[in-house]
Structures are given as structure tokens and as C-alpha cells.
Protein backbone atom coordinates (compact mmCIF):
# COMPACT_ATOMS: atom_id res chain seq x y z
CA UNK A 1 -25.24 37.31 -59.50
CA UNK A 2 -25.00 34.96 -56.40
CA UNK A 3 -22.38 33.55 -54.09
CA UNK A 4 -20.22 36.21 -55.14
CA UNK A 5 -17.97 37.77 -51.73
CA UNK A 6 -16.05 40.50 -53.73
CA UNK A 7 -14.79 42.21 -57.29
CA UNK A 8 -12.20 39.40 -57.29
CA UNK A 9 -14.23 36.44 -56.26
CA UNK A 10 -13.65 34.02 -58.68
CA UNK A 11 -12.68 35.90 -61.44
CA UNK A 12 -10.02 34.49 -63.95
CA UNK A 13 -6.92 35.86 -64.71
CA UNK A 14 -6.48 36.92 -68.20
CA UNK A 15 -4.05 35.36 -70.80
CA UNK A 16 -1.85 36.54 -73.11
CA UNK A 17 -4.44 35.91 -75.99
CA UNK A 18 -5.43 39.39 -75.13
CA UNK A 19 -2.66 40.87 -77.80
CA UNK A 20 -2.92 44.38 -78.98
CA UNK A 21 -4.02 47.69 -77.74
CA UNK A 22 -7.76 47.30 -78.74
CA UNK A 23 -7.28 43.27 -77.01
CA UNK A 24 -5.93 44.54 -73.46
CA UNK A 25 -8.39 47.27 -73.49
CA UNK A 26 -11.46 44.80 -73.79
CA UNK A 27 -10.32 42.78 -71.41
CA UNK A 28 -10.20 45.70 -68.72
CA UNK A 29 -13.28 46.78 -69.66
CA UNK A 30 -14.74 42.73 -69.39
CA UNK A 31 -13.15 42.76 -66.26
CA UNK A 32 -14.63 45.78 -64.79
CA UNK A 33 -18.03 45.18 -66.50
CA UNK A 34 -18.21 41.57 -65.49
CA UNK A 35 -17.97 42.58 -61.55
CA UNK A 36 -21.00 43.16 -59.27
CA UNK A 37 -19.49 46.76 -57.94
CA UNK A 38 -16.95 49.06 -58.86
CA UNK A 39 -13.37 48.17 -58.78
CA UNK A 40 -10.68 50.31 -57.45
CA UNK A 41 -7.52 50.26 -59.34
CA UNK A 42 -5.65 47.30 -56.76
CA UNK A 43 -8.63 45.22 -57.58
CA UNK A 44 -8.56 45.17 -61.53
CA UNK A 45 -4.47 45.08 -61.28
CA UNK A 46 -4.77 41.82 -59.23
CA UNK A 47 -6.80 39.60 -61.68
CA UNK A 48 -5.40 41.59 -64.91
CA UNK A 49 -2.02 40.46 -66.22
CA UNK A 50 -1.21 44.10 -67.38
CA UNK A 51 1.56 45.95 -66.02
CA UNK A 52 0.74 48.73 -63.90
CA UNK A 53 1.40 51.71 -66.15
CA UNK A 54 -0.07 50.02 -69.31
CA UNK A 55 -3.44 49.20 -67.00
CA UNK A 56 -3.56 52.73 -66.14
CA UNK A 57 -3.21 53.91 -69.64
CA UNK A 58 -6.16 51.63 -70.50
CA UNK A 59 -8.60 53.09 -67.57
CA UNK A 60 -7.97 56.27 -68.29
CA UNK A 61 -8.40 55.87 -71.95
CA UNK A 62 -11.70 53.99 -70.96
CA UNK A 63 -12.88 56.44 -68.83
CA UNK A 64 -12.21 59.75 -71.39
CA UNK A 65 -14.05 57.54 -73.92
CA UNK A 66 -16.92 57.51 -71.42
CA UNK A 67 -16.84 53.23 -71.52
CA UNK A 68 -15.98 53.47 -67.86
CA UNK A 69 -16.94 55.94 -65.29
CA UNK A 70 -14.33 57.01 -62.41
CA UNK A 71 -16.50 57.47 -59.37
CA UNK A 72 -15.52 59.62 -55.92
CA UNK A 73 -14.04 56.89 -54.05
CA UNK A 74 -11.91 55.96 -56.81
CA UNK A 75 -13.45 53.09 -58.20
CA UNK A 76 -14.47 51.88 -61.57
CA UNK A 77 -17.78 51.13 -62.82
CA UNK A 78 -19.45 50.86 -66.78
CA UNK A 79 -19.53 54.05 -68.06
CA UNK A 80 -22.83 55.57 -70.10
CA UNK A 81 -21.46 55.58 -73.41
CA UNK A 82 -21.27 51.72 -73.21
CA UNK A 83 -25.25 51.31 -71.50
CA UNK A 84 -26.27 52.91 -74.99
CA UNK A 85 -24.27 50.73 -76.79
CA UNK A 86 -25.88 47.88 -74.99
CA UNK A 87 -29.36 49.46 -75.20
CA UNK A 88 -28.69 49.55 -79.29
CA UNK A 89 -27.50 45.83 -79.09
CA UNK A 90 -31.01 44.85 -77.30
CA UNK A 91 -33.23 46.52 -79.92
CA UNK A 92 -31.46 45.27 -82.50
CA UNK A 93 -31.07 41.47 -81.36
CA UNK A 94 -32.54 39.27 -84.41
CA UNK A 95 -34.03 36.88 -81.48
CA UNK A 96 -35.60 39.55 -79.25
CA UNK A 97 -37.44 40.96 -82.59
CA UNK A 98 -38.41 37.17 -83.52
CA UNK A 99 -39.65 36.40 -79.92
CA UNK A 100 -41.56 39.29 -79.50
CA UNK A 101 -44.65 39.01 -80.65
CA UNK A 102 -45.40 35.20 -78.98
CA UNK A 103 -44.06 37.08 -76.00
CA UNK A 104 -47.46 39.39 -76.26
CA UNK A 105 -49.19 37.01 -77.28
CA UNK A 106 -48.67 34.97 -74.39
CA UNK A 107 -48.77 38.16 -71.85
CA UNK A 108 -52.66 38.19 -73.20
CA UNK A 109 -53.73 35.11 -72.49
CA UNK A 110 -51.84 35.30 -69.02
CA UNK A 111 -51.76 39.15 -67.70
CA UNK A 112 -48.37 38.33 -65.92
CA UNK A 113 -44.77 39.05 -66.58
CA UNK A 114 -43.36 37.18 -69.90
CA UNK A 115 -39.62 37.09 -69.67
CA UNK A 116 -37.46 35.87 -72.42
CA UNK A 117 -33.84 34.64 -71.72
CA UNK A 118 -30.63 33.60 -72.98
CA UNK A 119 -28.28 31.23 -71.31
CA UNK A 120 -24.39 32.47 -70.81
CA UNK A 121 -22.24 30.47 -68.70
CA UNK A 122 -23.86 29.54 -65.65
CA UNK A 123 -26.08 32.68 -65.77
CA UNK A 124 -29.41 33.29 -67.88
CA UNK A 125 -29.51 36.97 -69.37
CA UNK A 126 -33.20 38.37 -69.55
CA UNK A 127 -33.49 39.56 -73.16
CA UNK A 128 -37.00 41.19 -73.34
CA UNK A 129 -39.53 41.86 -70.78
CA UNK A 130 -43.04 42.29 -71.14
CA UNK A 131 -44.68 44.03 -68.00
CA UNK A 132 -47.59 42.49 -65.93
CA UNK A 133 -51.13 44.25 -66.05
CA UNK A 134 -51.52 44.18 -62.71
CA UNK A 135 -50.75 46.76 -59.69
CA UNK A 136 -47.95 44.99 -57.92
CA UNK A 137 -45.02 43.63 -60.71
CA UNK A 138 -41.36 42.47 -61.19
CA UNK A 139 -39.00 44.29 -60.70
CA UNK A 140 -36.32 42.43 -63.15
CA UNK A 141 -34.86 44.15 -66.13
CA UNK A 142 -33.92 43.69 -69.57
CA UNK A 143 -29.83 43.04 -69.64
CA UNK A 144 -29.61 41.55 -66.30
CA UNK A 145 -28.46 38.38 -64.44
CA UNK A 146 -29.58 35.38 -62.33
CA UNK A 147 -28.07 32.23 -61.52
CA UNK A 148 -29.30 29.15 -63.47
CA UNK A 149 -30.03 26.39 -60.96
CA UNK A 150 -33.12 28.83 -59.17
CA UNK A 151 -34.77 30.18 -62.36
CA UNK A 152 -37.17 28.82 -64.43
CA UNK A 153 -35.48 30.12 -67.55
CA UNK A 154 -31.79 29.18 -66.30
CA UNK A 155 -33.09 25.95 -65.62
CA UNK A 156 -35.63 25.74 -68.76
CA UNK A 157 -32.76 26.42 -70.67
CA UNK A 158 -30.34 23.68 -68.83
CA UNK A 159 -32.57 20.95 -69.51
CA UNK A 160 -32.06 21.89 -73.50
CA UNK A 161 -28.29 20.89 -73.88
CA UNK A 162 -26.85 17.41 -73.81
CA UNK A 163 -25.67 15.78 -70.37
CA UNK A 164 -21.93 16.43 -70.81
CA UNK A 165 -22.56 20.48 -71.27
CA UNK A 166 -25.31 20.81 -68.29
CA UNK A 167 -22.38 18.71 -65.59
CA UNK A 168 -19.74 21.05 -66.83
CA UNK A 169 -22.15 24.28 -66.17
CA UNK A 170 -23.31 22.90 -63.09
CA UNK A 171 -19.42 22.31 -62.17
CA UNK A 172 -18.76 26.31 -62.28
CA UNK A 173 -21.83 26.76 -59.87
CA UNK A 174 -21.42 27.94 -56.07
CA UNK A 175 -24.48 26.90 -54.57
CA UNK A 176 -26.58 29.38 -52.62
CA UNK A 177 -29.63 29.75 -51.05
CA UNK A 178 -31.82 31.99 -51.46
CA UNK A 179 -34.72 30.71 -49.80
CA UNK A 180 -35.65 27.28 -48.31
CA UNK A 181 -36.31 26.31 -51.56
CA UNK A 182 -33.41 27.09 -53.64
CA UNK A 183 -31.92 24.05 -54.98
CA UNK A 184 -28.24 23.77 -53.38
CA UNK A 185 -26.45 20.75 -54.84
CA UNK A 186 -25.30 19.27 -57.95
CA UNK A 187 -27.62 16.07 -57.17
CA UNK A 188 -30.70 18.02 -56.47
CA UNK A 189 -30.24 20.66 -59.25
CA UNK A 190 -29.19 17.36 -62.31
CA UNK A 191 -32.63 15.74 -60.83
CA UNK A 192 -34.68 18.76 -61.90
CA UNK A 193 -33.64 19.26 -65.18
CA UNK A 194 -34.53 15.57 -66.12
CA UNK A 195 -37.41 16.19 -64.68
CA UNK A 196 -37.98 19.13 -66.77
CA UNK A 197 -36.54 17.13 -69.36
CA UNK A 198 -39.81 14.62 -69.32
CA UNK A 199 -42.54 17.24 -68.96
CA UNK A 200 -41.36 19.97 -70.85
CA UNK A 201 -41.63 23.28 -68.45
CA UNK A 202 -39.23 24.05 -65.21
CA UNK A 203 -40.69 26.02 -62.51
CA UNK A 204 -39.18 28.26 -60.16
CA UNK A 205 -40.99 27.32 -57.04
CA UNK A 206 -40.31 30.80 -55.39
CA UNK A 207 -36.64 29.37 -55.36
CA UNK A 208 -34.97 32.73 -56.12
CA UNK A 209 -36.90 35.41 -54.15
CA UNK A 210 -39.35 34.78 -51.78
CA UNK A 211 -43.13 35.17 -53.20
CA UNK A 212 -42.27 35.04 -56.71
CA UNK A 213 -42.92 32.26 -58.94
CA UNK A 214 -42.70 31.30 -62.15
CA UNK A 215 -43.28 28.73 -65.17
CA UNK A 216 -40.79 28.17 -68.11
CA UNK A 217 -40.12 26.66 -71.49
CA UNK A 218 -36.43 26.04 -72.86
CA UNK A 219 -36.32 27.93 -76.42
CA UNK A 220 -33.05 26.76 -78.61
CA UNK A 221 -31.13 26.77 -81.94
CA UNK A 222 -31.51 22.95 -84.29
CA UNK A 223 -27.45 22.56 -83.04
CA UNK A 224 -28.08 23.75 -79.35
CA UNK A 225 -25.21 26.47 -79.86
CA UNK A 226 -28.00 28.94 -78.87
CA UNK A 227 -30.06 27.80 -75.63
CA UNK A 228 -32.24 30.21 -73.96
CA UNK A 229 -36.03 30.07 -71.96
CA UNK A 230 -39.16 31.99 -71.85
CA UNK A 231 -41.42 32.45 -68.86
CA UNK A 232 -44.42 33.97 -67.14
CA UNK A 233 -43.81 35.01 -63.57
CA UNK A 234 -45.67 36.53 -61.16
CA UNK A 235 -46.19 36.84 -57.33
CA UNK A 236 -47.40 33.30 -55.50
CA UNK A 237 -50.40 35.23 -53.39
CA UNK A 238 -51.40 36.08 -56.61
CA UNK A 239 -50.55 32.96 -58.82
CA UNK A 240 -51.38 29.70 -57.23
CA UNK A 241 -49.53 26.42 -57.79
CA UNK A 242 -52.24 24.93 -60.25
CA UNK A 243 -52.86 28.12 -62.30
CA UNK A 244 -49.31 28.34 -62.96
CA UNK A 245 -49.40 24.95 -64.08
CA UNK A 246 -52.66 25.33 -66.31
CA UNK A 247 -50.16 28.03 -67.89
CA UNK A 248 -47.57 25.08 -68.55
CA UNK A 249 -48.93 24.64 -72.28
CA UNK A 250 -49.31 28.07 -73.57
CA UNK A 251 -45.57 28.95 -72.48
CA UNK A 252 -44.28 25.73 -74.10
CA UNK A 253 -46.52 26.37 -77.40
CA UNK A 254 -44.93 30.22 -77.10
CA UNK A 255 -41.27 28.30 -76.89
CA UNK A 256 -42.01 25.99 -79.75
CA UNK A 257 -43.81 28.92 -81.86
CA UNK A 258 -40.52 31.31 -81.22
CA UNK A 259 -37.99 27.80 -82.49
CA UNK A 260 -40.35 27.92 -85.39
CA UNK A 261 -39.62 30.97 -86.47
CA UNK A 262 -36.04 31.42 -85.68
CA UNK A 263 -35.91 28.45 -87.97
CA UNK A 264 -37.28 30.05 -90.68
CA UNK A 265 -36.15 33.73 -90.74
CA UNK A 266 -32.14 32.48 -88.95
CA UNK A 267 -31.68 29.19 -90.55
CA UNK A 268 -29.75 28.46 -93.34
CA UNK A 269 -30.88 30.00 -96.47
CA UNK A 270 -31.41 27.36 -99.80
């Protein structure tokens, strides 16, 4: 995750709604979960609104439960218990299952890395991954993060939800760049998705990482309460600007395939 500087940076204090002994021990674990390293002890304690002893309690309850692990120098990180937990989540996920096979489908008729996405918060999780045939590939993974505004999913995905929704995600957003072609302001970043808007795809225009590249598709629920992007990627010395858009179709026939059938196997039943 970008523009973080810290455990702390910019995470929220958490309220009272957290009741209960299974409540305050989520929101440790969200807490410590949520961060980019391991927290020591001071850290959690300063954006938890636990007292000390009762956030001890909870870590050490975590940690015996094997939900957190308690590292040498004293700091928390997520514990292997809960990475299985996730993995199960992942193979099970109704959406990933439904996705899958247009994701194959369109890793055939491309040979490059298909991604599939899911938009949460001003992040886009990668759902499913399927691998590139070629020597040199991606080194993303299934369950991780990236910033919305320099992705072609995050952005793909943006471009799906109504104006009011896409100014208050972009309000949460601390610009930063990656390259000299990450977008870096409100202004610049609302001008892209209306252009993706009007043609359909976003493109991430090695915006991210250097030498990578990518076109994208938004994929999303009839009610837009589920918003989420698929993608082939791949590097630029490999992929040049007009083959990856001659692959602008077949990844927004993949998006529209995937809607059609989350319509018909998730939609209401009659």
C-alpha cells in the first residue's frame, strides 16, 4: 500500500462499537492485520482505545490461537493460522469460481497475466491470478494490495460507481508517485476515469511500477454494491502500446461475460 510512513500512519482510532470480548479482539487483530509491518505493543496501544491490560490480554490470546505471530523484536504480525483461513476464503469465493474460467479463457487468447480484482476502500484486492506463459512474469499475488488511482483494475473499477462514491474514494487518497507517470491529483486521476468511462477499458500506462503495463475492464454487481476489474498485464518491452490496445475488446467481453454470469448463478432467485 502507498504513501504510507509508519504502522500508525493514518490509521483510525477505534470506537466503542467494538463491544464484547470476540468485538475488541477483531479489532486488534484488524488493526495489526491492516498495517504494512509488524507492530510493537506502543504502536497498536496508540490507535486502539483498549486499556493496556485488556490489549495485552487480547495479543496474547491472539498469538496462543496462532491469529498473530510474536516475532524477536517484539512486534506483531498475522499469524499462520489466519493465512489458511484466508487461503480457504479465496477458494471458496462464489466470484473467484464464477470468474474463472473467462479468466482462462482470456489468458489463451493473450499468453499474459489475467488478474481479477475487487475494489475495497481506496485499494483494489487481486482475487485470482492466472500466470503468464512466458519466461519473465508478475510478480503480484492473490490477496494483495495496490492503490486505485495507478492500476488498471483500481481504476477500471472507479469508473463503475456513480460520481458522488468515486470523489469520496478519491478524498481518502494520498497521492504518490511511483513513476513519472503515476497520476498524482484529484483533477488528473477524476479525468481518467471519465475517460475510461467513454471507452470502456483503463490502462495502467506503466503508472505503478516501471515496465509493467496493463489493460482493464470494470466488472460489477446490477446495484454497484460489488465493484471490481479484470486485466491482462504484462511487461511494456514485451507488450507494446497498440497490442495492448488490440487486447481492449477481449478483456471488456471477459468483464461483460463474468457480469453475465454473476447475474445468473448470484442474482435473485424467482
Amino acid at each position: 500500500m502507498s504513501g504510507n510512513s509508519g504502522p500508525q500512519a493514518d490509521r483510525p482510532v477505534r470506537g466503542r462499537a467494538d463491544t464484547g470480548t470476540l468485538g475488541k479482539a477483531i479489532s486488534v487483530l484488524d488493526i495489526v492485520a491492516s498495517s504494512d509491518e509488524p507492530m510493537r505493543f506502543t504502536d497498536i496501544l496508540a490507535v486502539s482505545d483498549q486499556p493496556r491490560g485488556t490489549l495485552h490480554r487480547q495479543l496474547s490470546n491472539l498469538v496462543e490461537e496462532g491469529l498473530l505471530s510474536l516475532g524477536r523484536d517484539h512486534a506483531y504480525s498475522v499469524g499462520i493460522r489466519l493465512l489458511k483461513f484466508a487461503a480457504k476464503a479465496w477458494a471458496g469465493n462464489q466470484f473467484r469460481a464464477i470468474a474463472e474460467p473467462h479468466l482462462r479463457a482470456l489468458h489463451e487468447l493473450t499468453g499474459e497475466t489475467v488478474h481479477l480484482g475487487v475494489l475495497r476502500g481506496n485499494e483494489v484486492i487481486y482475487l485470482d491470478k492466472v500466470e503468464s506463459r512466458q519466461a519473465v512474469r508478475m510478480y503480484s499475488q492473490i490477496g494483495n494490495a495496490s492503490p486505485v488511482y495507478c492500476t488498471g483494475v483500481g481504476k477500471a473499477a472507479m469508473s463503475a460507481l456513480p460520481e458522488a462514491e468515486v470523489k469520496a474514494i478519491i478524498a481518502t487518497i494520498k497521492f504518490h508517485r511511483f513513476t513519472d507517470s503515476t497520476l498524482t491529483t484529484p483533477a488528473a486521476l477524476m479525468n481518467e476515469i471519465e475517460t475510461i468511462r467513454q471507452c470502456g477499458n483503463a490502462y495502467d500506462r506503466e503508472e505503478h511500477e516501471p515496465g509493467i503495463r496493463c489493460v482493464a475492464a470494470p466488472i460489477y454487481s446490477a446495484d454497484r454494491s460489488f465493484v471490481g476489474g479484470v486485466s491482462v498485464t504484462g511487461p511494456a518491452y514485451r507488450i507494446p502500446a497498440a497490442t495492448l490496445e488490440g487486447w481492449a475488446g477481449l478483456v471488456r467481453d471477459t468483464a461483460k461475460a463474468v457480469m453475465e454470469d454473476m447475474g445468473a448463478r448470484l442474482g435473485p432467485r424467482t
